[in-house]
C-alpha atoms as a PDB file:
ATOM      1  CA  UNK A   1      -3.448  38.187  92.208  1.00  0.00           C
ATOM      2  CA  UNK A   2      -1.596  34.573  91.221  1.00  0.00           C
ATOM      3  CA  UNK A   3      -1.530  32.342  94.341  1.00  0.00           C
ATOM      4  CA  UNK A   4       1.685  30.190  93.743  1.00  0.00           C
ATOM      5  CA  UNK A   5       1.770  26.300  95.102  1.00  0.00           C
ATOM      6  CA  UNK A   6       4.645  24.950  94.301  1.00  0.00           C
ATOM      7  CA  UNK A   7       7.724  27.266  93.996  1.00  0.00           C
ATOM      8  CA  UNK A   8      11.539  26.941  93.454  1.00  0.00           C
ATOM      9  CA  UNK A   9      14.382  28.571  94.704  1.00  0.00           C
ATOM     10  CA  UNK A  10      17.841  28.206  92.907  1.00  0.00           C
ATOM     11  CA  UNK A  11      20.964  28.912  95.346  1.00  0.00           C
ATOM     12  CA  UNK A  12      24.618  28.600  94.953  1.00  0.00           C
ATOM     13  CA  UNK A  13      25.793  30.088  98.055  1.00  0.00           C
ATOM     14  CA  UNK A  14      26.066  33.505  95.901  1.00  0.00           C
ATOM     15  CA  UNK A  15      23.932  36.760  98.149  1.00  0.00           C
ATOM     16  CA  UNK A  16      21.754  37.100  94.997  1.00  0.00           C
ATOM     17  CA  UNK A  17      20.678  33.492  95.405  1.00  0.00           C
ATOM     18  CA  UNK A  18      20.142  34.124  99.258  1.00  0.00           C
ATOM     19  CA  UNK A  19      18.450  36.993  98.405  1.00  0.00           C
ATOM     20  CA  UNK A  20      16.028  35.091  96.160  1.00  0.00           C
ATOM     21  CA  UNK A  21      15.781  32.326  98.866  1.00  0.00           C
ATOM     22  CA  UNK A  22      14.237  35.325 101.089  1.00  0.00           C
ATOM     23  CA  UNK A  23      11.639  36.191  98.696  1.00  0.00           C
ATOM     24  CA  UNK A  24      11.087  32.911  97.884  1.00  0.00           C
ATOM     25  CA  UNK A  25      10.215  31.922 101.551  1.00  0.00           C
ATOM     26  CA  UNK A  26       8.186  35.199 101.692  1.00  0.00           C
ATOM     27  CA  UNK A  27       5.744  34.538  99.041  1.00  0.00           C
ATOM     28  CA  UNK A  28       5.563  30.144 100.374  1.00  0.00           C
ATOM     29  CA  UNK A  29       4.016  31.519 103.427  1.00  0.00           C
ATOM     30  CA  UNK A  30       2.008  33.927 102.222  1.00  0.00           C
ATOM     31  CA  UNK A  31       0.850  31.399  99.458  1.00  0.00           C
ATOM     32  CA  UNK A  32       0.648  28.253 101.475  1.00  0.00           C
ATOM     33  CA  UNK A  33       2.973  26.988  98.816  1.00  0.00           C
ATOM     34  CA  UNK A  34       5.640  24.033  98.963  1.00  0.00           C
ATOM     35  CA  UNK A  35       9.200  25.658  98.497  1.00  0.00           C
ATOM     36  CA  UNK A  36      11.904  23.611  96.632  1.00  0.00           C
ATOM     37  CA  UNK A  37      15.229  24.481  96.834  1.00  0.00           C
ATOM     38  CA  UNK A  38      17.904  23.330  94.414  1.00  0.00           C
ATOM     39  CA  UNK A  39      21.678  22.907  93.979  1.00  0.00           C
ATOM     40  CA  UNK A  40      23.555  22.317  91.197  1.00  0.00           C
ATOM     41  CA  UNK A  41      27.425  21.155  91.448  1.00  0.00           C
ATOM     42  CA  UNK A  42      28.994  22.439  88.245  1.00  0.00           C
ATOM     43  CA  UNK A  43      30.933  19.874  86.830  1.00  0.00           C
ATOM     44  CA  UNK A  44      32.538  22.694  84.347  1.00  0.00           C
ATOM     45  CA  UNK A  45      34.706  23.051  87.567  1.00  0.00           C
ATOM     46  CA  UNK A  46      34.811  19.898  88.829  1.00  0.00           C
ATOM     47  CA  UNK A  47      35.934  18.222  85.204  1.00  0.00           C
ATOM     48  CA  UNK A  48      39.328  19.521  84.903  1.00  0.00           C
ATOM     49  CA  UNK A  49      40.042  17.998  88.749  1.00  0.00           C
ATOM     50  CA  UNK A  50      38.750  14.867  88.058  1.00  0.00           C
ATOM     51  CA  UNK A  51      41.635  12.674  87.522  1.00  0.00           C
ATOM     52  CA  UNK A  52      43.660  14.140  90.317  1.00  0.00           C
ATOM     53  CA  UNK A  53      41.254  14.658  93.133  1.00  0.00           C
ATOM     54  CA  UNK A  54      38.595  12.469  93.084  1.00  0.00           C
ATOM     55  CA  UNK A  55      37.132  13.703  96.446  1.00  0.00           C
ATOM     56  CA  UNK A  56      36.595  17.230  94.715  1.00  0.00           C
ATOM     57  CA  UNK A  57      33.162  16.130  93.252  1.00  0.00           C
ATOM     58  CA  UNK A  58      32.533  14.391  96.568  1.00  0.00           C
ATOM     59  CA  UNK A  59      33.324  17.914  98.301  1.00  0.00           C
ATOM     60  CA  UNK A  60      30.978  19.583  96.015  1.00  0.00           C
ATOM     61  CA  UNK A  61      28.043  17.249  96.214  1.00  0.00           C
ATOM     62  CA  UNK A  62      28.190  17.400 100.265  1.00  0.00           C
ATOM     63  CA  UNK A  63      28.786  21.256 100.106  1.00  0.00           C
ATOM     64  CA  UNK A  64      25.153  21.584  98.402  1.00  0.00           C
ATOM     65  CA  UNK A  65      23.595  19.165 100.437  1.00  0.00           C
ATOM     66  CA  UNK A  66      24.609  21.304 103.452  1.00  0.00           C
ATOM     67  CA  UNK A  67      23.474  24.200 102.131  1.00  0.00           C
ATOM     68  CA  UNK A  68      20.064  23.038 101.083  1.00  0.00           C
ATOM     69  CA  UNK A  69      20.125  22.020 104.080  1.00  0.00           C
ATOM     70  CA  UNK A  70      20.675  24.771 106.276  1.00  0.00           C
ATOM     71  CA  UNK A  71      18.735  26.676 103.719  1.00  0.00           C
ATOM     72  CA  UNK A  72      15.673  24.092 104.743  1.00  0.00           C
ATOM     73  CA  UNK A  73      15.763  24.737 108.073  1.00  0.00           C
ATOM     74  CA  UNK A  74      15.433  28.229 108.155  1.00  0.00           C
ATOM     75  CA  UNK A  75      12.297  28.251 105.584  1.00  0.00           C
ATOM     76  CA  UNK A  76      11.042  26.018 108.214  1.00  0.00           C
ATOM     77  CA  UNK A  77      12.048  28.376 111.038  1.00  0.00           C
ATOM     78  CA  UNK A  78      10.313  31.259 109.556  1.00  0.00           C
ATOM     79  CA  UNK A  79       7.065  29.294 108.783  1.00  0.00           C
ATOM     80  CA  UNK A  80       7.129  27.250 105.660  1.00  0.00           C
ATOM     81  CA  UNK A  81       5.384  24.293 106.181  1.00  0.00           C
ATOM     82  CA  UNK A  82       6.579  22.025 103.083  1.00  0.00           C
ATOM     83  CA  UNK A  83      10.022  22.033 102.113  1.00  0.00           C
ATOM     84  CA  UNK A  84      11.720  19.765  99.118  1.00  0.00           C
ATOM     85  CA  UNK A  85      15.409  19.933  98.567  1.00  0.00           C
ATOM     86  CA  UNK A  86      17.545  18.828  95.442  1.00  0.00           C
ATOM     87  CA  UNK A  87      21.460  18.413  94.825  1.00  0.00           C
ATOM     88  CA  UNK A  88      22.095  17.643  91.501  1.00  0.00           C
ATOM     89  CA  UNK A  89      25.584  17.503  89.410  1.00  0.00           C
ATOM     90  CA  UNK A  90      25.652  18.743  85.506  1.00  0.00           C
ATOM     91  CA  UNK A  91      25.868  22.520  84.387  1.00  0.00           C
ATOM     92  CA  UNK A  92      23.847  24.780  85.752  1.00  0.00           C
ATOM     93  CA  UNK A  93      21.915  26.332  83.120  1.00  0.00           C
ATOM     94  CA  UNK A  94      20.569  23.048  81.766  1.00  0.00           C
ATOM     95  CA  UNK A  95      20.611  20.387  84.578  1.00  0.00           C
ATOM     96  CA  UNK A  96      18.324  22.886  86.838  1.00  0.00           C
ATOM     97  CA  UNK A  97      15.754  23.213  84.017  1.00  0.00           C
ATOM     98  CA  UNK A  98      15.537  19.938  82.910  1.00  0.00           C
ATOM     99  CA  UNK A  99      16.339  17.895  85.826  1.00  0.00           C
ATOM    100  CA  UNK A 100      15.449  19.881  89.084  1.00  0.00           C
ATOM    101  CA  UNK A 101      12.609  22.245  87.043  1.00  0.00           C
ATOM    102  CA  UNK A 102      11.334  19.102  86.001  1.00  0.00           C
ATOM    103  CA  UNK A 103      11.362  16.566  88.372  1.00  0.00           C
ATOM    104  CA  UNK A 104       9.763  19.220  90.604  1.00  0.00           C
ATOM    105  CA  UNK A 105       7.428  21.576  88.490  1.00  0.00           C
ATOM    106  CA  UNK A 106       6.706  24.497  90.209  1.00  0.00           C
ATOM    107  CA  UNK A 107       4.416  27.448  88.802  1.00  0.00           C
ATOM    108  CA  UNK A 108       7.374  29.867  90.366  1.00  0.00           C
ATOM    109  CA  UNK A 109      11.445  29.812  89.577  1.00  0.00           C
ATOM    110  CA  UNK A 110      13.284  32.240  91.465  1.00  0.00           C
ATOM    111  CA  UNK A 111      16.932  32.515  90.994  1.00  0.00           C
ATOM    112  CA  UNK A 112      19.682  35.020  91.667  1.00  0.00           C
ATOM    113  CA  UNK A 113      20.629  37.611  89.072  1.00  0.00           C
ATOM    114  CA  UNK A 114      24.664  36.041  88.947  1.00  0.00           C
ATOM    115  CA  UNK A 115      26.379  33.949  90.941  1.00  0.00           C
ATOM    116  CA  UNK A 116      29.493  34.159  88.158  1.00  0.00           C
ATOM    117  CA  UNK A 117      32.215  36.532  87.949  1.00  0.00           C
ATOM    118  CA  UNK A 118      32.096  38.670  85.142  1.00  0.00           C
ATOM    119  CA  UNK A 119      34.247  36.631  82.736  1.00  0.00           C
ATOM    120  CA  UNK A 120      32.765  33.651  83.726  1.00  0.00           C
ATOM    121  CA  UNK A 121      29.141  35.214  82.816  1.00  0.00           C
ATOM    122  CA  UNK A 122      30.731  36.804  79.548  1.00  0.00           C
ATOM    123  CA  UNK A 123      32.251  32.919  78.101  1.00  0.00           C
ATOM    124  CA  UNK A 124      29.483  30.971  80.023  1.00  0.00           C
ATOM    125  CA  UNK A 125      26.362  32.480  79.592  1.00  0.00           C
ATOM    126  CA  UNK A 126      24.061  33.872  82.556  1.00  0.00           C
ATOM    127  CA  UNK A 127      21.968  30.877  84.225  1.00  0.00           C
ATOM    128  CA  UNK A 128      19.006  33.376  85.193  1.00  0.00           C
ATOM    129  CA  UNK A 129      19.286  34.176  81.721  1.00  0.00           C
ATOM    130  CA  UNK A 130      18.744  30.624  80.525  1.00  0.00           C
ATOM    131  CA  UNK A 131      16.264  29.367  83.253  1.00  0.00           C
ATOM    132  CA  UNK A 132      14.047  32.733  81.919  1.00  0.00           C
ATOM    133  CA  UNK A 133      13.814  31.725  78.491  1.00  0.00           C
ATOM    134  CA  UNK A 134      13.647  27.831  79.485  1.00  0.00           C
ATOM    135  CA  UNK A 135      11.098  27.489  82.790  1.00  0.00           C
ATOM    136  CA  UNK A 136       7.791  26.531  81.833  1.00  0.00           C
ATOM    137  CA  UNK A 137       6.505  29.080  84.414  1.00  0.00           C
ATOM    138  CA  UNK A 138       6.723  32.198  85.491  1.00  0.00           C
ATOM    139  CA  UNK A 139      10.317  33.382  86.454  1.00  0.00           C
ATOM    140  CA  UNK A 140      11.412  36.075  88.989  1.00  0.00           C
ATOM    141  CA  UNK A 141      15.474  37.194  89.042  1.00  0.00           C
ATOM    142  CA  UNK A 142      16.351  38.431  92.022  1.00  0.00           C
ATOM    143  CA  UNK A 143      19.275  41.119  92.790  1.00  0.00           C
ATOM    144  CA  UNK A 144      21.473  41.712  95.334  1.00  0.00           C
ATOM    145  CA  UNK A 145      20.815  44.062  98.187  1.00  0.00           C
ATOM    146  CA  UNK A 146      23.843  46.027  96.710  1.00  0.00           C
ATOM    147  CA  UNK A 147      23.061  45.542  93.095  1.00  0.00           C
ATOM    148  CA  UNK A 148      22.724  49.354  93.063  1.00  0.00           C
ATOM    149  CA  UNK A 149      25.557  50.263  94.563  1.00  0.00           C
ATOM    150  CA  UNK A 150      28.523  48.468  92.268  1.00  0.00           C
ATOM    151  CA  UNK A 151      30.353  50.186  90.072  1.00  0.00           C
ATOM    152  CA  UNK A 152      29.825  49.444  86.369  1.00  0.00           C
ATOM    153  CA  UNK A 153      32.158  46.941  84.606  1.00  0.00           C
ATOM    154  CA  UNK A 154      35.247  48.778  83.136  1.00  0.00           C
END
């Protein structure tokens, strides 16, 4: 069986990312592993705001550092022993491979199934889609506890 050191956890605040959080923190302490977590404020939302509310990108950045944050201290609660946190700005799909993915280089991504609506998945393209076919290691995509339960897309 693979023993994982180093292993990253993508969140946006979405329950699929949570969810992957959990199994992320799971497999750290059974591994012994270091758990990043990573944040990426999408500037495809914050670019249209920019010239009338500067503080929106502000907003954003301090949103993610709060939830890496609070998403630090439980892994620490619950018995990981090395925790790394990042906040980065960019799109999603490309600034978590090749700036978090990178700077950090785990041998394990996990990242929620969606964290888009549909028509923002449809025009946008799915990020656990992208950091799949893009991580340089292995990749788990983690679904929502009610992933079963929702009723298809009409």
């Amino acid at each position: 069986m693979t023993i994982y050191r180093r292993i990253l956890v993508g969140v946006d605040g979405s329950n699929e990312a949570e969810e992957a959080l959990k199994r992320g923190i799971q497999i750290a302490k059974k591994d012994g592993a270091t758990l990043g977590i990573g944040f990426v404020a999408d500037v495809r939302r914050i670019a249209p705001l920019i010239d009338y509310e500067q503080t929106y990108a502000k907003k954003a950045k301090e949103y993610g550092k709060g939830l890496v944050e609070i998403y630090k201290n439980e892994a620490e609660q619950l018995g990981v022993e090395n925790v790394e946190t990042f906040v980065k700005f960019g799109t999603p799909k490309t600034t978590f491979v090749k700036k978090i993915i990178d700077k950090f280089e785990p041998d394990l991504v996990l990242v929620g199934s969606t964290g888009l609506t549909p028509t923002e998945q449809f025009i946008l393209g799915s990020v656990s889609d992208y950091v799949a076919a893009h991580a340089p290691c292995d990749v788990i995509i983690v679904r929502g506890k009610n992933w079963h339960d929702r009723k298809s897309i009409e």
